[in-house]
PDB file of N, CA and C in Angstrom:
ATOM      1  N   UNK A   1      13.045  -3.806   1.994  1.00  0.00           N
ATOM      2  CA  UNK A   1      14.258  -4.400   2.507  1.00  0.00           C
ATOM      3  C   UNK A   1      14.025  -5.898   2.568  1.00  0.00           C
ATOM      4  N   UNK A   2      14.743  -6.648   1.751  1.00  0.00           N
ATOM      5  CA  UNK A   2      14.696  -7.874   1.426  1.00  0.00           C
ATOM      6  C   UNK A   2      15.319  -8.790   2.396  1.00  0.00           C
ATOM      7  N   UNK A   3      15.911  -8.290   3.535  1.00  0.00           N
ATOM      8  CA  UNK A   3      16.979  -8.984   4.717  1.00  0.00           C
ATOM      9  C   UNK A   3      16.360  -9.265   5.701  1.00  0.00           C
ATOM     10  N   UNK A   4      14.833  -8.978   6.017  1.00  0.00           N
ATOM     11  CA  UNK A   4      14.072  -9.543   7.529  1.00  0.00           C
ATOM     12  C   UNK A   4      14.547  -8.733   8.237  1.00  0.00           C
ATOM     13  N   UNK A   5      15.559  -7.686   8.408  1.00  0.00           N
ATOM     14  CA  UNK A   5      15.280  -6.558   9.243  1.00  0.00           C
ATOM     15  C   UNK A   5      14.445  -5.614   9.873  1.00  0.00           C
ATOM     16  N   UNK A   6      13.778  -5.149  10.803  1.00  0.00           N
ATOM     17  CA  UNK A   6      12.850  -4.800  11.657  1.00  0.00           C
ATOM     18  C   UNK A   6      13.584  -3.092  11.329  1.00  0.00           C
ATOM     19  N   UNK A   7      12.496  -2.428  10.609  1.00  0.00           N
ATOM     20  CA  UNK A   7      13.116  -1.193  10.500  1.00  0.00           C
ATOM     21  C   UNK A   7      12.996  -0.067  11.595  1.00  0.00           C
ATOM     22  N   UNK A   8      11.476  -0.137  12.252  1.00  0.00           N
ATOM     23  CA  UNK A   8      10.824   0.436  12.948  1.00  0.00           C
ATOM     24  C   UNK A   8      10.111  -0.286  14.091  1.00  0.00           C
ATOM     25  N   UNK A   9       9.952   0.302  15.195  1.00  0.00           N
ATOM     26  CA  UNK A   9       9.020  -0.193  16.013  1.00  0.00           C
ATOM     27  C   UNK A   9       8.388   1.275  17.033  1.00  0.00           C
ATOM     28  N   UNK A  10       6.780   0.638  16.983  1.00  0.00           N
ATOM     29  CA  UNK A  10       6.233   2.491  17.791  1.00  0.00           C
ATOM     30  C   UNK A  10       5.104   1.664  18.600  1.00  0.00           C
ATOM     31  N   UNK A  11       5.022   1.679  19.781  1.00  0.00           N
ATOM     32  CA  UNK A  11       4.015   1.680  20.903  1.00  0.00           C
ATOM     33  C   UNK A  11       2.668   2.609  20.853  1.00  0.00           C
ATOM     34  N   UNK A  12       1.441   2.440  20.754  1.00  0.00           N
ATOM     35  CA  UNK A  12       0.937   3.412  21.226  1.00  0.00           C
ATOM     36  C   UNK A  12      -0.399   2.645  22.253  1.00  0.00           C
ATOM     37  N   UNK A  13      -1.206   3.432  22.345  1.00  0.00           N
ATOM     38  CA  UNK A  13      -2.694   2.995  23.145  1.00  0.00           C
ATOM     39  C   UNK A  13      -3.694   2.952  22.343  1.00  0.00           C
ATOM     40  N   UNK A  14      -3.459   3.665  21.230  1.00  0.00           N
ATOM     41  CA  UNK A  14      -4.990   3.539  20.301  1.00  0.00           C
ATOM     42  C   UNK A  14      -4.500   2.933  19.048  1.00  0.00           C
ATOM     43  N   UNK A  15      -5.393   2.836  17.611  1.00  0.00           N
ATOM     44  CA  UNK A  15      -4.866   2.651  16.673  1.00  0.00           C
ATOM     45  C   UNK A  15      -5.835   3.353  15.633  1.00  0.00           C
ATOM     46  N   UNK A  16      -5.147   4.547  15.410  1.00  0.00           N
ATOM     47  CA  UNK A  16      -5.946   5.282  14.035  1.00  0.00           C
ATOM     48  C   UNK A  16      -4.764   5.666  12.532  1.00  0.00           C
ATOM     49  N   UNK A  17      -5.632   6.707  12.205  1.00  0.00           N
ATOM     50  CA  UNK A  17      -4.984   6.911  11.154  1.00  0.00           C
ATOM     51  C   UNK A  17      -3.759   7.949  11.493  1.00  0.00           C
ATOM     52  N   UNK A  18      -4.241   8.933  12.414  1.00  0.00           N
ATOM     53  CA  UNK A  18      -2.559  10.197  12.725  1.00  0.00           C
ATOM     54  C   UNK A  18      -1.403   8.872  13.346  1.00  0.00           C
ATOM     55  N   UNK A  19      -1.440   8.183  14.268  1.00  0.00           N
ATOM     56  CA  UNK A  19      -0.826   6.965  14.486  1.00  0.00           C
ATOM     57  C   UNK A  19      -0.546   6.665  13.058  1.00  0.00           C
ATOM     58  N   UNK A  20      -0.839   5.711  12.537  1.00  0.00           N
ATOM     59  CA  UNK A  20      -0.226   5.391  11.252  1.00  0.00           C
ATOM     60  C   UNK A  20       0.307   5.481  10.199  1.00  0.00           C
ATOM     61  N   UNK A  21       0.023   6.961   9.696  1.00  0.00           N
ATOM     62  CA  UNK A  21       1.193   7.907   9.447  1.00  0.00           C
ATOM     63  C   UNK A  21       2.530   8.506  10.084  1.00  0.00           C
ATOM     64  N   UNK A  22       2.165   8.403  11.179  1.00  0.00           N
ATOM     65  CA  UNK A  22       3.493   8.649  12.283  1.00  0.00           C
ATOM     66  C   UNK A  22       4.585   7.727  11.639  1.00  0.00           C
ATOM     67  N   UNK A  23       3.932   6.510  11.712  1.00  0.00           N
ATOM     68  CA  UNK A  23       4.447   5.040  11.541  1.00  0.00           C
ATOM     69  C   UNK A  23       5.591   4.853  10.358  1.00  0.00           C
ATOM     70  N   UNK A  24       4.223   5.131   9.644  1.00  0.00           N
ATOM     71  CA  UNK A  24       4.570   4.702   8.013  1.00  0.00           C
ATOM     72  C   UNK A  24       5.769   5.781   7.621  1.00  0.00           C
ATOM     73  N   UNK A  25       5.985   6.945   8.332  1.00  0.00           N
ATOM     74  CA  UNK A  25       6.777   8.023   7.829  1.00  0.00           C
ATOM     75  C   UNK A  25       8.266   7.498   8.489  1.00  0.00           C
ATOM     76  N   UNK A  26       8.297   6.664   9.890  1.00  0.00           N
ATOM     77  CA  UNK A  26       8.961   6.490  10.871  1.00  0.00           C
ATOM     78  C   UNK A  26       9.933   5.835   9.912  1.00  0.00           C
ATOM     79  N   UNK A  27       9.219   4.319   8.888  1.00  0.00           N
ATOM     80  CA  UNK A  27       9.835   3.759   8.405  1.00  0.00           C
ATOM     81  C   UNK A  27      10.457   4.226   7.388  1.00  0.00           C
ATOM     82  N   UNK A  28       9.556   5.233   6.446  1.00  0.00           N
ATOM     83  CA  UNK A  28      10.284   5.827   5.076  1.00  0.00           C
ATOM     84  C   UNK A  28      11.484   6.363   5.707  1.00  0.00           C
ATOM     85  N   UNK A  29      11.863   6.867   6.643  1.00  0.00           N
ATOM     86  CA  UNK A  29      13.010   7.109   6.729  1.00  0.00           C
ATOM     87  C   UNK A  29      13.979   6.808   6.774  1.00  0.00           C
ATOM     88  N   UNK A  30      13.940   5.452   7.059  1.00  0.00           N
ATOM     89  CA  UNK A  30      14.996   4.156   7.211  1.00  0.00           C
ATOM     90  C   UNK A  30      15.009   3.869   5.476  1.00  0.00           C
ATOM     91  N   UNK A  31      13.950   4.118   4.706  1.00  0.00           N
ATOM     92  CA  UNK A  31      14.205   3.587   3.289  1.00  0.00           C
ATOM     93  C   UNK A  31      14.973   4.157   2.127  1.00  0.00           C
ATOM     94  N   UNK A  32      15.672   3.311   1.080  1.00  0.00           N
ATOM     95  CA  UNK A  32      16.065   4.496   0.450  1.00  0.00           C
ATOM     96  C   UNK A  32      14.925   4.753  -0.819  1.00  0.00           C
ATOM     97  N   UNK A  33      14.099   3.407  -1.161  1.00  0.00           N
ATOM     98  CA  UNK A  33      12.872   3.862  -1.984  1.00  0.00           C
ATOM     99  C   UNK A  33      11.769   3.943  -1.363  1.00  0.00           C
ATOM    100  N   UNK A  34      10.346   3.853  -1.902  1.00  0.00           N
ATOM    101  CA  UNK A  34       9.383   3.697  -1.504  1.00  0.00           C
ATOM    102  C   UNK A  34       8.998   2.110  -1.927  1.00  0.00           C
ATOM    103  N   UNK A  35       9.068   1.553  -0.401  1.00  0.00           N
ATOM    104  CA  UNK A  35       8.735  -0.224  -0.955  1.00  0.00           C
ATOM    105  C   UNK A  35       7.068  -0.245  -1.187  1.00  0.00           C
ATOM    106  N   UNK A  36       7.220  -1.721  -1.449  1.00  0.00           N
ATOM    107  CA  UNK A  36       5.546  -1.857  -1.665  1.00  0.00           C
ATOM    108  C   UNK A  36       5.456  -2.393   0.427  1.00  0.00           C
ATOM    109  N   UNK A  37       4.465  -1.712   0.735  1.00  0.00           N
ATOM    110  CA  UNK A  37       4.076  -2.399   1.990  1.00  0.00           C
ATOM    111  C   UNK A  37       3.077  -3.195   2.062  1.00  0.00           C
ATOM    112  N   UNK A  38       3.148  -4.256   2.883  1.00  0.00           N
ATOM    113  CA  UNK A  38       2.091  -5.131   3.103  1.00  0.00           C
ATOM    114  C   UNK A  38       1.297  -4.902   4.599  1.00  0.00           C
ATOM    115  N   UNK A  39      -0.523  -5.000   3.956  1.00  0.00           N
ATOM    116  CA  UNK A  39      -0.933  -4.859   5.149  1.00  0.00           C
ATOM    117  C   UNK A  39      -2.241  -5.684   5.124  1.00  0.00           C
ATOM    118  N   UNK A  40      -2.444  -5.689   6.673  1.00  0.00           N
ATOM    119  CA  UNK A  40      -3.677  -6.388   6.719  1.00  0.00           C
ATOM    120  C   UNK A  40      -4.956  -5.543   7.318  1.00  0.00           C
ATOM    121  N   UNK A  41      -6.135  -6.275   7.631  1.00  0.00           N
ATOM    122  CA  UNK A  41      -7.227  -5.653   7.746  1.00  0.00           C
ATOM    123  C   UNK A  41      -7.429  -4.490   8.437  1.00  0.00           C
ATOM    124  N   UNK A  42      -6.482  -3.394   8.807  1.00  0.00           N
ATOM    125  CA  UNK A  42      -6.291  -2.405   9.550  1.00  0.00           C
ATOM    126  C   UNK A  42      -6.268  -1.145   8.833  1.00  0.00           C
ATOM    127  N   UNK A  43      -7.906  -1.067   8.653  1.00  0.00           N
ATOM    128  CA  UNK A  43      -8.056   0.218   7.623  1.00  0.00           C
ATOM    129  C   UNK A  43      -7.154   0.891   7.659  1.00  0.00           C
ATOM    130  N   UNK A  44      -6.740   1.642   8.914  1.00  0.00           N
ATOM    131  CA  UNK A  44      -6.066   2.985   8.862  1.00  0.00           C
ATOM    132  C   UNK A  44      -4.950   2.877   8.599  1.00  0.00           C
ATOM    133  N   UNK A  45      -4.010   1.942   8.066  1.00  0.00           N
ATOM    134  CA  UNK A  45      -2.870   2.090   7.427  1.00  0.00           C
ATOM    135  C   UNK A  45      -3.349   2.319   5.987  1.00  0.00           C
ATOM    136  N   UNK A  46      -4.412   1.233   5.441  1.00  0.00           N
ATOM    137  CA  UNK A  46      -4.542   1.671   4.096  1.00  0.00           C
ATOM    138  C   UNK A  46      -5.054   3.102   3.997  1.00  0.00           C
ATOM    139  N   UNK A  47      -5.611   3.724   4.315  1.00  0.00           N
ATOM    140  CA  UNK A  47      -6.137   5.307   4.430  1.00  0.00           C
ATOM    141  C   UNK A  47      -4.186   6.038   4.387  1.00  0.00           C
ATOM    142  N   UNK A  48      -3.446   6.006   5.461  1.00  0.00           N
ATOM    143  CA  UNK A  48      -3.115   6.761   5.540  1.00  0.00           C
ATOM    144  C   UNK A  48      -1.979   6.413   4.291  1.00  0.00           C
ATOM    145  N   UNK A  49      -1.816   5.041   4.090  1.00  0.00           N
ATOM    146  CA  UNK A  49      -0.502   5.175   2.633  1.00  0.00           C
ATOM    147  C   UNK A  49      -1.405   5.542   1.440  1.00  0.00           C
ATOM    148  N   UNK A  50      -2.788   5.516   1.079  1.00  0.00           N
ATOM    149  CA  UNK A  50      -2.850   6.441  -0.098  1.00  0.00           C
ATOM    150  C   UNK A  50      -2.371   7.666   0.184  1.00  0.00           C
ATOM    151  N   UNK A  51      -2.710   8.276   1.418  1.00  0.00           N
ATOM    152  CA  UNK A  51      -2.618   9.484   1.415  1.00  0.00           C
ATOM    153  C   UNK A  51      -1.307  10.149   1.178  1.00  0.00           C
ATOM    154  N   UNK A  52      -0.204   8.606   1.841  1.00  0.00           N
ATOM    155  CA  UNK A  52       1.109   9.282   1.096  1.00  0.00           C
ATOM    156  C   UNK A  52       1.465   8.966   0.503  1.00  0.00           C
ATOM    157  N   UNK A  53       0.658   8.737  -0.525  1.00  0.00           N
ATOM    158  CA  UNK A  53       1.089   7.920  -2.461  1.00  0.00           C
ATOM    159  C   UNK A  53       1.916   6.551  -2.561  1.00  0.00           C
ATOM    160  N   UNK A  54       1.943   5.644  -0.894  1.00  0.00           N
ATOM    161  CA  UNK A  54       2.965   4.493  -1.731  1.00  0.00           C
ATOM    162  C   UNK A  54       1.673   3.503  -2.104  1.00  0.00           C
ATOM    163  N   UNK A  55       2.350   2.413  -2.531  1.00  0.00           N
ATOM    164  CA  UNK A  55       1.963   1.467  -2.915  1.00  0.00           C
ATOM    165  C   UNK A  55       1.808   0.285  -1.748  1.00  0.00           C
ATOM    166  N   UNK A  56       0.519  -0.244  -1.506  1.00  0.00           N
ATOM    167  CA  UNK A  56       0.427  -1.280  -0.460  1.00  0.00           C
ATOM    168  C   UNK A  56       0.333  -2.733  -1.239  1.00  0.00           C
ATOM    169  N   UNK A  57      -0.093  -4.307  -0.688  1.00  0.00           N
ATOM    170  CA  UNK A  57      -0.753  -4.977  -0.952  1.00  0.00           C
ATOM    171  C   UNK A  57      -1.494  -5.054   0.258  1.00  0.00           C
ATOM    172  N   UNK A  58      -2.622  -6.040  -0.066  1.00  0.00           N
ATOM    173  CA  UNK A  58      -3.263  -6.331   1.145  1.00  0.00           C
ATOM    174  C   UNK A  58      -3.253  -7.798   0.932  1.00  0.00           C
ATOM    175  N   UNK A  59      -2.969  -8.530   2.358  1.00  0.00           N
ATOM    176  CA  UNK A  59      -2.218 -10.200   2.438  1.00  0.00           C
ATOM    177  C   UNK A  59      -3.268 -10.100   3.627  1.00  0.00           C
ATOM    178  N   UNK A  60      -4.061 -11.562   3.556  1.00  0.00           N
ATOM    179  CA  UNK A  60      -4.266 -12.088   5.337  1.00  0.00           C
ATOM    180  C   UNK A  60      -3.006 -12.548   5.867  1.00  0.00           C
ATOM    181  N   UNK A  61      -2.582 -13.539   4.541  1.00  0.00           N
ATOM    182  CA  UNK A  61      -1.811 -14.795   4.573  1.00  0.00           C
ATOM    183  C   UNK A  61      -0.132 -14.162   4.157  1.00  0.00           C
ATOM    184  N   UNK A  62       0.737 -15.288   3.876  1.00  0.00           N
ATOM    185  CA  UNK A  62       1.870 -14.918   3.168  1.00  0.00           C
ATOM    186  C   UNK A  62       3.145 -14.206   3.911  1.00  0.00           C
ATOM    187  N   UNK A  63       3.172 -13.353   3.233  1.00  0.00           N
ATOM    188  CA  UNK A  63       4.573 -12.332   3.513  1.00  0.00           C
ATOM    189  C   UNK A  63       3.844 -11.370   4.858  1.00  0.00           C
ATOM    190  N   UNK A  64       3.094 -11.259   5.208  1.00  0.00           N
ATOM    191  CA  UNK A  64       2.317 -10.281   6.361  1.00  0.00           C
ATOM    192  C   UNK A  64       2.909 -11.452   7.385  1.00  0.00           C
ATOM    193  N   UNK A  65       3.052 -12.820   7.316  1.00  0.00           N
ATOM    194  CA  UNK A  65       3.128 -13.720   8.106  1.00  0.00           C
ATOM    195  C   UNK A  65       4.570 -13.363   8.522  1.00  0.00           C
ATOM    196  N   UNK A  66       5.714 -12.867   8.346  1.00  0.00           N
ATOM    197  CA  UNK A  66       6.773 -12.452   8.596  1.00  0.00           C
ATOM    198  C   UNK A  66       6.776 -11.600  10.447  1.00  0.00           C
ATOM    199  N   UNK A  67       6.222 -10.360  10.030  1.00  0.00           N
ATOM    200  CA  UNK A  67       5.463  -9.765  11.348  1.00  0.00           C
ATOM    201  C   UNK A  67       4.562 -10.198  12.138  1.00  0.00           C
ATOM    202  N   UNK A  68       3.875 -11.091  11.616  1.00  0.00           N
ATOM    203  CA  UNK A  68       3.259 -11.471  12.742  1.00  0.00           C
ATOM    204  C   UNK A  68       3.993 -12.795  13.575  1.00  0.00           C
ATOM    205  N   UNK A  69       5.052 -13.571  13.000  1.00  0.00           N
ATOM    206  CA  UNK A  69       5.732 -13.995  13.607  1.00  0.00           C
ATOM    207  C   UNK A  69       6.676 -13.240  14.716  1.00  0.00           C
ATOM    208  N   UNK A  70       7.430 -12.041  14.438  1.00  0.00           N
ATOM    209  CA  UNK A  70       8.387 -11.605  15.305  1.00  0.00           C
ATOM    210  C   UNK A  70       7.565 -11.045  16.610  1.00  0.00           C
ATOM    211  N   UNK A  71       6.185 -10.392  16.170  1.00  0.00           N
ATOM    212  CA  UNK A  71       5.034 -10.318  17.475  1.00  0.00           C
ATOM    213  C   UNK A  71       4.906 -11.353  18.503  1.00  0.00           C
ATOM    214  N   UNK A  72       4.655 -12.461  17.664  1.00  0.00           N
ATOM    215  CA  UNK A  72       4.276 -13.741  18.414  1.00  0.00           C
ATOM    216  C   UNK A  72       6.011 -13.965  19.447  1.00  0.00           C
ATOM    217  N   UNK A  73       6.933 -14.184  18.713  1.00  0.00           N
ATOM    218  CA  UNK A  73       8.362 -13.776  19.622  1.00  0.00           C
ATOM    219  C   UNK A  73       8.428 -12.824  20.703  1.00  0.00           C
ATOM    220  N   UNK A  74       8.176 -11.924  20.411  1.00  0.00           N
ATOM    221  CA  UNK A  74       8.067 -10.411  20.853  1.00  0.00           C
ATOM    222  C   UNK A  74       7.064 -10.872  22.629  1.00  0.00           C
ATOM    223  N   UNK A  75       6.071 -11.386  21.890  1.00  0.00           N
ATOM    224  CA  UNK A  75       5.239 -11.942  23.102  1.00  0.00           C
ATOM    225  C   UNK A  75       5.693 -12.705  24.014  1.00  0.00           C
ATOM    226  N   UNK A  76       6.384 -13.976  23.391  1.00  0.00           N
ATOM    227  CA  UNK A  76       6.821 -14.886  23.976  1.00  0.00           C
ATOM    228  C   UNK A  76       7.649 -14.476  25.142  1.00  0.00           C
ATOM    229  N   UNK A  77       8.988 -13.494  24.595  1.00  0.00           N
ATOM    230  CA  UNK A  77      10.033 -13.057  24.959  1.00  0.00           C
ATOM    231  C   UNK A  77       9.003 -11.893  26.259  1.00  0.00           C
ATOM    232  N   UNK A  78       8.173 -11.424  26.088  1.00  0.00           N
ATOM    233  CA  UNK A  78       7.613  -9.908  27.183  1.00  0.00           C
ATOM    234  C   UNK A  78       7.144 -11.011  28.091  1.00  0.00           C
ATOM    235  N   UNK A  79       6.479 -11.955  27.505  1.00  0.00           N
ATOM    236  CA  UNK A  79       5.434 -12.866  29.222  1.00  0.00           C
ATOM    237  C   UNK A  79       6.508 -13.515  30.377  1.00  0.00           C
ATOM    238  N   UNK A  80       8.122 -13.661  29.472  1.00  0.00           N
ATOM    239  CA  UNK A  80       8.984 -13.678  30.934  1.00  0.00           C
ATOM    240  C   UNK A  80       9.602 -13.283  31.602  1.00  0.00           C
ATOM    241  N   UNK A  81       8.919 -11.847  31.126  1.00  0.00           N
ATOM    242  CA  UNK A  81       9.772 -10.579  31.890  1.00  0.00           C
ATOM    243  C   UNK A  81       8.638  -9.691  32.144  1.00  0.00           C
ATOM    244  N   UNK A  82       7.221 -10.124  32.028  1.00  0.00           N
ATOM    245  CA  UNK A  82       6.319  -9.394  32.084  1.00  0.00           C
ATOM    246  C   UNK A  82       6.438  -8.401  32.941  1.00  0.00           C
ATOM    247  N   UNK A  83       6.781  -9.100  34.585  1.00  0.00           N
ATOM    248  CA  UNK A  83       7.324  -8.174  35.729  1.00  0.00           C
ATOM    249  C   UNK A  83       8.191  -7.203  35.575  1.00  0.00           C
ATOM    250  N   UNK A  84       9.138  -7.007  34.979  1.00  0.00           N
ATOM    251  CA  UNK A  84       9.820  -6.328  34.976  1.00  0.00           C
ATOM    252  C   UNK A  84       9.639  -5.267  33.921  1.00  0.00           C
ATOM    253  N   UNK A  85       8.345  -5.485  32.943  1.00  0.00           N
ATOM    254  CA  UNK A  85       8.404  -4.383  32.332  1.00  0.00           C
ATOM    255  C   UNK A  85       7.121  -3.122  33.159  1.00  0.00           C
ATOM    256  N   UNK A  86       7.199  -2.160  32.953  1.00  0.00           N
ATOM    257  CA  UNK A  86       6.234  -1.286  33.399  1.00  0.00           C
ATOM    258  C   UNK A  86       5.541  -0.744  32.029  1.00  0.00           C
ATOM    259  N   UNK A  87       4.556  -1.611  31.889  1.00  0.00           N
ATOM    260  CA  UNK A  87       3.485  -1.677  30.862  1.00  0.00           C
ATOM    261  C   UNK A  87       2.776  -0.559  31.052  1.00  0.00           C
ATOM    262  N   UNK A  88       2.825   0.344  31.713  1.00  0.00           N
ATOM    263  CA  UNK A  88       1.904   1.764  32.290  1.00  0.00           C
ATOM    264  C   UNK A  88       2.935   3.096  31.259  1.00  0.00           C
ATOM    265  N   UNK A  89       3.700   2.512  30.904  1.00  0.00           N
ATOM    266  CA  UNK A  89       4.664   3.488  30.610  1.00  0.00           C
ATOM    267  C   UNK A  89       4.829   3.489  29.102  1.00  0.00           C
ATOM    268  N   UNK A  90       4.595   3.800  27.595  1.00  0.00           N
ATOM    269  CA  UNK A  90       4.795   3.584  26.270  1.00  0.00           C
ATOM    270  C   UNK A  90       6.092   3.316  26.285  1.00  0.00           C
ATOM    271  N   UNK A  91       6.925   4.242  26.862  1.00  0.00           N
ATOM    272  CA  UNK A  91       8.205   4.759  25.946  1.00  0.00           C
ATOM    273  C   UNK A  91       9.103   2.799  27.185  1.00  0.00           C
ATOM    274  N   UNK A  92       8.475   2.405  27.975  1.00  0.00           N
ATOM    275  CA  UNK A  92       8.985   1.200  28.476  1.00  0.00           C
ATOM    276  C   UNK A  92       9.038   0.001  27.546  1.00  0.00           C
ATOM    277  N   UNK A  93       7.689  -0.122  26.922  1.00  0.00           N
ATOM    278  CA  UNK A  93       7.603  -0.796  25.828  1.00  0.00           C
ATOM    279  C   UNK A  93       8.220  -1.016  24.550  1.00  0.00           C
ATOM    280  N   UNK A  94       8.062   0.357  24.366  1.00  0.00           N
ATOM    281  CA  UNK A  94       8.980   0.580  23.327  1.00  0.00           C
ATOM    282  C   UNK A  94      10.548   0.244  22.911  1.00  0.00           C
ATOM    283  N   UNK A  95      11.077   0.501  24.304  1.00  0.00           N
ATOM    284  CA  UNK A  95      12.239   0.386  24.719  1.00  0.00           C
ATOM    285  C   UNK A  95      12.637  -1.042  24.953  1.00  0.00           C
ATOM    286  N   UNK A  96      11.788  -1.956  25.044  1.00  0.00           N
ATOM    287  CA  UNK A  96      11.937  -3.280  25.507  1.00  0.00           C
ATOM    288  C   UNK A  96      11.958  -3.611  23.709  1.00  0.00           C
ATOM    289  N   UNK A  97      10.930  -3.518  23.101  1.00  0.00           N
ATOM    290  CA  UNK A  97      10.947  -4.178  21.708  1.00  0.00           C
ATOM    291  C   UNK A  97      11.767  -3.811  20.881  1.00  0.00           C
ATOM    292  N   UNK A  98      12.390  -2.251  20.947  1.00  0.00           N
ATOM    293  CA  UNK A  98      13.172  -1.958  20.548  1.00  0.00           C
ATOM    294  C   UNK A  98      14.957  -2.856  20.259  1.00  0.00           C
ATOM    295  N   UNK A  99      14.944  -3.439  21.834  1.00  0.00           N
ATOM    296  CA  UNK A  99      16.104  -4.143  22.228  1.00  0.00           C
ATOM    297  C   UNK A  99      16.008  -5.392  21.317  1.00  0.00           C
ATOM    298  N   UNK A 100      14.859  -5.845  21.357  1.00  0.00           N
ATOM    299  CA  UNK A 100      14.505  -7.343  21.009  1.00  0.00           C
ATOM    300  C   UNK A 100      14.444  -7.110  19.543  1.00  0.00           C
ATOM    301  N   UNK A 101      14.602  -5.920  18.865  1.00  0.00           N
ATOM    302  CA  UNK A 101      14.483  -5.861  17.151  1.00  0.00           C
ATOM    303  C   UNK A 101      15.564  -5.438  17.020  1.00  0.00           C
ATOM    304  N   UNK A 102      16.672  -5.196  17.848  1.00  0.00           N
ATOM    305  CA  UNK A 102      18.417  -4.732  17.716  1.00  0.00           C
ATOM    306  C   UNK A 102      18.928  -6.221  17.907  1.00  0.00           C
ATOM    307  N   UNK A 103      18.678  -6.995  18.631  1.00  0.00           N
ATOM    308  CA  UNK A 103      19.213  -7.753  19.100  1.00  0.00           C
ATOM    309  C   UNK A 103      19.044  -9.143  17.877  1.00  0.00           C
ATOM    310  N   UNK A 104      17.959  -8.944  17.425  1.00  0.00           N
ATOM    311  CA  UNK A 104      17.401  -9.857  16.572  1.00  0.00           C
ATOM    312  C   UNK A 104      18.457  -9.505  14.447  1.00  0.00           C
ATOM    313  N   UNK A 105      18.224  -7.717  14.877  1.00  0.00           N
ATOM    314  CA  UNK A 105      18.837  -7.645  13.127  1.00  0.00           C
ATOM    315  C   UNK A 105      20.505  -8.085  13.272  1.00  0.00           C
ATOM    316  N   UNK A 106      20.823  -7.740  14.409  1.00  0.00           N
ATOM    317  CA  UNK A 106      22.222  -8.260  14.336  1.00  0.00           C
ATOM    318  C   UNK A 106      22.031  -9.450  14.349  1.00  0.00           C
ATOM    319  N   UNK A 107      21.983 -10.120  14.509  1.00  0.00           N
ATOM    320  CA  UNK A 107      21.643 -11.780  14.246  1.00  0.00           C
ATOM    321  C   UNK A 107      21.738 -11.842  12.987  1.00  0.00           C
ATOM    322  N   UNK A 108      20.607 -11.550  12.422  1.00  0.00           N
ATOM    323  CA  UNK A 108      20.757 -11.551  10.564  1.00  0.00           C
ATOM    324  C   UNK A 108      21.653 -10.826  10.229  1.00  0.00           C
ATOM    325  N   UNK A 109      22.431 -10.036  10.656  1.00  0.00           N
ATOM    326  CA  UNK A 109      23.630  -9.579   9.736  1.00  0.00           C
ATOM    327  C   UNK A 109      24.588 -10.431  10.397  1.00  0.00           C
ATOM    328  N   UNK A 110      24.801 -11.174  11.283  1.00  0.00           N
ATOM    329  CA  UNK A 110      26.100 -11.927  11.235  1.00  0.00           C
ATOM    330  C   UNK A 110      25.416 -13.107  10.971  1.00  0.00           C
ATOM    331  N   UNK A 111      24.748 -13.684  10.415  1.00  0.00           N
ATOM    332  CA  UNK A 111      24.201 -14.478   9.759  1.00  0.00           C
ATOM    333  C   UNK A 111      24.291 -14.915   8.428  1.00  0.00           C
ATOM    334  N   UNK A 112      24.146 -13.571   7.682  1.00  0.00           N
ATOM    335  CA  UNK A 112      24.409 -13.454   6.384  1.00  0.00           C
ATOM    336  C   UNK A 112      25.564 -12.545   6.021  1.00  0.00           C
TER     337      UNK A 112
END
């Protein structure tokens, strides 16, 4: 998806490979092909997209820099509401970034 839209977002506590398939499947569903994904040094995504035949690159730099910008937002936006979120809770988190990646694609669609 060529529009900077945030397709997916998933909370967890650890980071392996059953996690990252969760993930990666979360998004194919939102897709109508199989894109190329970009990833960085986080083995267990590359493990788990061979395993489901797409195609990755691997970027430090570049287009990976996309996500790690809306994180760095994402951050910005949680440290002034830190209080008010209940960080003990996934599905709180979730629910908070969730808002902040609705709130953000509508932007780009009345944008463009």
């Amino acid at each position: 998806m060529d529009s900077g839209e945030i397709l997916a977002i998933y909370a967890s506590w650890s980071r392996n490979i059953l996690i990252a398939m969760k993930f990666i499947r979360m998004v194919l569903d939102r897709c109508f092909n199989k894109p190329l994904i970009i990833v960085d040094r986080g083995s267990w995504y590359r493990w788990a997209l061979d395993r489901l035949g797409l195609k990755y690159q691997y970027q430090r730099f570049g287009l990976r820099n996309v996500v790690e910008r809306f994180f760095r937002y994402l951050k910005q936006r949680t440290e002034r509401f830190y209080n008010n979120i209940n960080s003990w809770r996934i599905n709180s988190i979730e629910d908070y970034a969730s808002t902040i990646a609705i709130t953000r694609n509508l932007h780009i669609i009345i944008k463009n």
